[in-house]
Protein backbone atom coordinates (compact mmCIF):
# COMPACT_ATOMS: atom_id res chain seq x y z
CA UNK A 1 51.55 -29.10 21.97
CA UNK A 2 48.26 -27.52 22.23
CA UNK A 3 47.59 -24.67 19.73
CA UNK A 4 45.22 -22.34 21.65
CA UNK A 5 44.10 -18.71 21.13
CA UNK A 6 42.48 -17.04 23.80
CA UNK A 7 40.20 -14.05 21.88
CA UNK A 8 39.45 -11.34 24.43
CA UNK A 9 36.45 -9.31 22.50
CA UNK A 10 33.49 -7.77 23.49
CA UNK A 11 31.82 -7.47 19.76
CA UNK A 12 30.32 -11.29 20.05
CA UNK A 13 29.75 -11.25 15.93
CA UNK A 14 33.46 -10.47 15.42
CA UNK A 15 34.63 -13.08 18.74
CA UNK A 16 32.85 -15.88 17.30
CA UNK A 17 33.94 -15.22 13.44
CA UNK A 18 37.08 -15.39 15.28
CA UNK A 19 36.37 -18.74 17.17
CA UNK A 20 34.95 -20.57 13.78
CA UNK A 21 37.88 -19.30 11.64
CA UNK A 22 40.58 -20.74 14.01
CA UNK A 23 38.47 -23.76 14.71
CA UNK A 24 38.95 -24.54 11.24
CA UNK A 25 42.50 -24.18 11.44
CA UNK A 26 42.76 -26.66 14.38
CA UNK A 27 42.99 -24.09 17.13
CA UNK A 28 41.18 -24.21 20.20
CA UNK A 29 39.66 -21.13 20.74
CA UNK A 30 38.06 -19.71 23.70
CA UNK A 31 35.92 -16.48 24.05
CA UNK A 32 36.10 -13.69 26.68
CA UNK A 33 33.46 -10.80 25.84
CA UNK A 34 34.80 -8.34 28.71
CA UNK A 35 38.35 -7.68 29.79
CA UNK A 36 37.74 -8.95 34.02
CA UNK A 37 37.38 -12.48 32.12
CA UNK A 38 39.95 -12.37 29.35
CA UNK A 39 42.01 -11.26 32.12
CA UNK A 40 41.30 -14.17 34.56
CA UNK A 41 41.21 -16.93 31.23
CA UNK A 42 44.55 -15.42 30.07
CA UNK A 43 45.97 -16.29 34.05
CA UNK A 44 44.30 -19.51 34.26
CA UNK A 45 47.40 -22.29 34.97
CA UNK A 46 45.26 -25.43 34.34
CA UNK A 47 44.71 -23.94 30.36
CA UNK A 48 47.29 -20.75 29.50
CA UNK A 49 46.73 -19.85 25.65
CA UNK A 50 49.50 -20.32 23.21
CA UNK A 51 48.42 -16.72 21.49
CA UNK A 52 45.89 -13.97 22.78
CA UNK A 53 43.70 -11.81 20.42
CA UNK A 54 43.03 -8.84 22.52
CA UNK A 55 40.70 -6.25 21.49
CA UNK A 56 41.37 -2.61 23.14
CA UNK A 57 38.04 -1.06 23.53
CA UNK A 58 36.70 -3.37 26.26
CA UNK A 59 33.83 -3.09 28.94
CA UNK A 60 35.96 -2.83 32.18
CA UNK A 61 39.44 -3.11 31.59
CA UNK A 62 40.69 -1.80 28.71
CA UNK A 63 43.08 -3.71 26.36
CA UNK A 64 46.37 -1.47 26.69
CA UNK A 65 46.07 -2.15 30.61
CA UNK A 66 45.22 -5.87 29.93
CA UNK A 67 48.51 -6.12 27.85
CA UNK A 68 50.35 -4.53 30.86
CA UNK A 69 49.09 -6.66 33.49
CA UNK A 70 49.66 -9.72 31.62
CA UNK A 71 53.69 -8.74 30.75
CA UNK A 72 54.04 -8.54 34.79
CA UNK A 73 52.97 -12.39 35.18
CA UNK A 74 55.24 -14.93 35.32
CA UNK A 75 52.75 -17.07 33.79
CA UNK A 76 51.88 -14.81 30.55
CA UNK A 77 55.01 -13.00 30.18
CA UNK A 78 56.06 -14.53 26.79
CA UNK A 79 52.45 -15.53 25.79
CA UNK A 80 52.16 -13.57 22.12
CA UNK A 81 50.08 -10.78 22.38
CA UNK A 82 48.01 -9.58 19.11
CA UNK A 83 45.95 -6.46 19.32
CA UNK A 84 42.84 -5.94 16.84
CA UNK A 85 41.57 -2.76 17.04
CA UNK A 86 39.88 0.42 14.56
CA UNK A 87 41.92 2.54 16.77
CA UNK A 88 45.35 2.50 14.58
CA UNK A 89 46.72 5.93 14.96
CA UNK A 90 50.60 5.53 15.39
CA UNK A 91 50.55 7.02 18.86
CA UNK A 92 48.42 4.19 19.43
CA UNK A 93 49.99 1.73 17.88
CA UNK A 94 53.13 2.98 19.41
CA UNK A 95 51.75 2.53 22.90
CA UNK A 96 50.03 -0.86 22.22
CA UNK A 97 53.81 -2.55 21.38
CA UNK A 98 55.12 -0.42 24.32
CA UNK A 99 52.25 -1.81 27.01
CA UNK A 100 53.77 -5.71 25.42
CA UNK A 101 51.64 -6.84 22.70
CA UNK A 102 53.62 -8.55 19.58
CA UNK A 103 51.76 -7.06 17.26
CA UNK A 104 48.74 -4.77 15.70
CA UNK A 105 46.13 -5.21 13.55
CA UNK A 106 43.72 -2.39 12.71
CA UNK A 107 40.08 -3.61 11.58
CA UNK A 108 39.09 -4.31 9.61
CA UNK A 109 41.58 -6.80 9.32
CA UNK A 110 42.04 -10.46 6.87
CA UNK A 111 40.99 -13.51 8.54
CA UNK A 112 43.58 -15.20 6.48
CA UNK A 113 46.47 -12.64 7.59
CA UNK A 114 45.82 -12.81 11.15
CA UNK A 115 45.95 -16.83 10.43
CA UNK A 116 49.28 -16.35 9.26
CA UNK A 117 50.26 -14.38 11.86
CA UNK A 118 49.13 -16.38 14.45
CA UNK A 119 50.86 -19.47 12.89
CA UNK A 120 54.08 -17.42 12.49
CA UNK A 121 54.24 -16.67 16.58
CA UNK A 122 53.16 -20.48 17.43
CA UNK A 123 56.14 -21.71 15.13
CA UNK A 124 58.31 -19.34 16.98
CA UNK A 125 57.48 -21.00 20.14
CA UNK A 126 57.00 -24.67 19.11
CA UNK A 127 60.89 -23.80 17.42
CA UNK A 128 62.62 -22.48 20.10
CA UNK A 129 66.41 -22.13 19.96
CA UNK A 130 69.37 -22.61 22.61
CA UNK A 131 71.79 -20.53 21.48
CA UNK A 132 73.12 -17.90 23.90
CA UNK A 133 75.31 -14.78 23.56
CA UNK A 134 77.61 -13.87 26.14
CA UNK A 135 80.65 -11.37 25.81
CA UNK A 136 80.99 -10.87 29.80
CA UNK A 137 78.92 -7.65 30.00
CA UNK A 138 76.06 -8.63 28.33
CA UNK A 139 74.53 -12.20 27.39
CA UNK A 140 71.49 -12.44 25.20
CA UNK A 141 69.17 -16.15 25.71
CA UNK A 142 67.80 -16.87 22.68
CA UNK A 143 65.89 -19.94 24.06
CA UNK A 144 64.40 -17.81 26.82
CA UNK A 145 64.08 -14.02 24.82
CA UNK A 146 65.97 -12.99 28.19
CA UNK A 147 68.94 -10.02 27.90
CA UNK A 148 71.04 -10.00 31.31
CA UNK A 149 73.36 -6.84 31.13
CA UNK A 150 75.64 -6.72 34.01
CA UNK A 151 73.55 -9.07 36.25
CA UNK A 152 70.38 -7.20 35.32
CA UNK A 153 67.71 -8.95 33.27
CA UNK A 154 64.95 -8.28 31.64
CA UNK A 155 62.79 -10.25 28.75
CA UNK A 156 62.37 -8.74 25.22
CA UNK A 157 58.71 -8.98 23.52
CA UNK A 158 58.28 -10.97 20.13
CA UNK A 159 59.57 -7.64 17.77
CA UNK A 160 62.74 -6.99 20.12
CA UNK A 161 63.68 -10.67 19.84
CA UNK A 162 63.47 -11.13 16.29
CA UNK A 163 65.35 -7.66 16.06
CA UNK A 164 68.00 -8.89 18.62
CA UNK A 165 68.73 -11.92 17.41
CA UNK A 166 68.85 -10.77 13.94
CA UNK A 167 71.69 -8.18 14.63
CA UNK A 168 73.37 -10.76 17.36
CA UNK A 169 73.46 -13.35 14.56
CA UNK A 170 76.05 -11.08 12.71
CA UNK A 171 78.02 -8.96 15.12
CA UNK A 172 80.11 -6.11 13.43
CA UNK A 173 78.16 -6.58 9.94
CA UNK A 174 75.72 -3.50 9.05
CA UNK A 175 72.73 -4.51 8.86
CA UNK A 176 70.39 -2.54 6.33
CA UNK A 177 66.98 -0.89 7.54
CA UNK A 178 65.85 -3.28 4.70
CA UNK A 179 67.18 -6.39 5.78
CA UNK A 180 65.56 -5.91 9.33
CA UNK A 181 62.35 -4.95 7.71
CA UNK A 182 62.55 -8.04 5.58
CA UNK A 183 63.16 -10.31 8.65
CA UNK A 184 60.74 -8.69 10.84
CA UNK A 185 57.75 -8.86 8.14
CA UNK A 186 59.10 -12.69 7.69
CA UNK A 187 58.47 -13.15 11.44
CA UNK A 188 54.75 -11.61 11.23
CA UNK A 189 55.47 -7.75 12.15
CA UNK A 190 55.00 -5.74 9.84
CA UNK A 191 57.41 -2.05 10.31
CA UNK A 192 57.95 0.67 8.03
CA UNK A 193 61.58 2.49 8.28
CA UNK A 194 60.06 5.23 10.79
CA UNK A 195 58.53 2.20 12.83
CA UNK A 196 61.86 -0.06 12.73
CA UNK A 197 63.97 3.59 14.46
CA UNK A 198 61.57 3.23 17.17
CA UNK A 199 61.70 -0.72 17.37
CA UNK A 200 65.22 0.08 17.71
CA UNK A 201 65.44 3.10 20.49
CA UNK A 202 62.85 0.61 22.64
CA UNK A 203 65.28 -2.27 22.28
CA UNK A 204 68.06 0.02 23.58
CA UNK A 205 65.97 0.84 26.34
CA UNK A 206 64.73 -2.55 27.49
CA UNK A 207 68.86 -3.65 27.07
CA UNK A 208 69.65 -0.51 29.60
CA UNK A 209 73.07 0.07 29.90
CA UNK A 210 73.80 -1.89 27.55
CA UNK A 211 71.81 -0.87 24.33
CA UNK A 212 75.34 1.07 23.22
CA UNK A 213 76.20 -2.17 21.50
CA UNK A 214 73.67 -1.43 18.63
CA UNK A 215 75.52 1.19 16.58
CA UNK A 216 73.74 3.48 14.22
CA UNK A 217 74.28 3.98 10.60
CA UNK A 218 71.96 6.59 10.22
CA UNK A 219 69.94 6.14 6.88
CA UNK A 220 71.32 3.17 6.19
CA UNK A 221 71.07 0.27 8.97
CA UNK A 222 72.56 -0.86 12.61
CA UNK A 223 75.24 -2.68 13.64
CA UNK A 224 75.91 -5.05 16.64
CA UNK A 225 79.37 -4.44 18.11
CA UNK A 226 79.39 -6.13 21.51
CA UNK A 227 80.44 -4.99 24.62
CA UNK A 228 83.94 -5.42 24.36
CA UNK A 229 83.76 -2.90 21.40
CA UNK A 230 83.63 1.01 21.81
CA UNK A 231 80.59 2.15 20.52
CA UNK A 232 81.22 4.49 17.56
CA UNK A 233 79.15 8.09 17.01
CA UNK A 234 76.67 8.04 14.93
CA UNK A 235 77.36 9.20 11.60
CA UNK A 236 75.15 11.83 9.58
C-alpha cells in the first residue's frame, strides 16, 4: 500500500521541512502551497493521499472549510485529516474536530510526534477490522467506521471510532474517563477529561437517535448499554 501524505501549506519553509522529514520516513509527500490546490490534489482519484496535513490559515480557502468539503466526498471521507496550526484556542480546536479533521497540532509542533501520529492513523487503516455490532436498532461497522441507527447511517471520524469501538468492545462495563483517555492517546489523539465530555456529546450526536446507548457516569466514565437496554439517568 502506498504511504502518502498530502501537506496542504502555504509557509513553503515549513511545507518542505515537512516533505524532507516524511521522505525520510518512506512517505511520499506532495506539496500544495494554497488551499484551491490542496483541495483539487486531496480529490485527485488517479493519486488520493493516505493522510493530509492541512494547515488552516490558507490563501483562498481556508483550512476549516477545506476539512468540510473533503468529509462530503465520497472519495476523502475517511482520508485522516491532521490540522497544524498556531491558532490552538479550544474554540478552535473544538471546531477543527467538528469541521472532520482527526486531529490537532498547534505549532510549533515535533517533527518526530507528528511522525508518530501519522504512522498511528496509517496502521489504523492498513489494520482494518471486520467486526460488526448489531443489536437490531443500531449496528456499528468497524471495518467501514459506519453507525446505521434505524436504517440511518452516517460515518464516525478517526476520534469517534476509536471512542466507539472502545465502549462497543465491552458493552455494560464502565468504562473510566481514564481508560478512554489512555486508548485515545494510544491511537494518536491526545484529550484531556474536559475534551473526552465533548468527544463524547459529538459521538451522541453523529449516532442520532441512538446515542442513548452511551450511559453517563458522571465523574467517573461511560458505559455502552445497547439498544435493547433502557438507558439509565445520569447520576450526580
Amino acid at each position: 500500500m502506498t504511504r502518502s501524505v498530502l501537506v496542504i501549506e502555504d509557509d513553503q519553509d515549513i511545507a518542505e521541512s515537512l516533505r524532507y522529514s516524511l521522505e525520510r520516513q518512506n512517505f511520499e509527500a506532495r506539496v500544495a502551497l494554497t488551499g484551491e490546490v490542496g483541495l483539487a490534489a486531496a480529490l485527485d482519484q488517479a493519486n488520493p493521499p493516505s493522510v493530509i496535513l492541512l494547515d488552516l490559515l490558507l490563501p483562498g480557502i481556508n483550512g476549516f472549510e477545506i476539512c468540510r468539503r473533503l468529509r462530503r466526498e465520497p472519495l476523502t471521507l475517511l482520508t485522516p485529516i491532521i490540522m497544524l496550526t498556531a491558532r490552538a484556542s479550544p474554540a478552535e480546536v473544538a471546531t477543527g474536530l467538528a469541521a472532520g479533521a482527526d486531529d490537532y497540532m498547534t505549532k510549533p509542533f515535533s517533527i518526530r510526534e507528528l511522525i508518530e501520529r501519522i504512522e498511528t492513523l496509517v496502521r489504523r487503516i492498513e489494520q482494518g477490522t471486520r467486526d460488526v455490532y448489531d443489536d437490531g436498532k443500531i449496528r456499528f461497522d468497524f471495518a467501514e467506521m459506519r453507525v446505521i441507527c434505524e436504517g440511518v447511517a452516517a460515518r464516525l471520524n478517526s476520534l469517534e471510532f476509536v471512542l466507539l469501538a472502545e465502549l462497543a468492545a465491552h458493552p455494560g462495563t464502565l468504562t473510566t474517563r481514564k481508560q478512554l483517555i489512555d486508548k485515545l492517546w494510544e491511537a494518536g489523539h491526545y484529550e484531556d477529561a474536559r475534551s473526552l465530555d465533548s468527544s463524547i456529546q459529538r459521538l451522541r450526536l453523529v449516532m442520532q437517535s441512538c446515542g442513548e446507548v452511551i450511559e453517563t457516569e458522571a465523574g467517573v466514565g461511560y458505559r455502552f448499554v445497547g439498544a435493547t437496554a433502557a438507558p439509565a439517568p445520569e447520576r450526580e
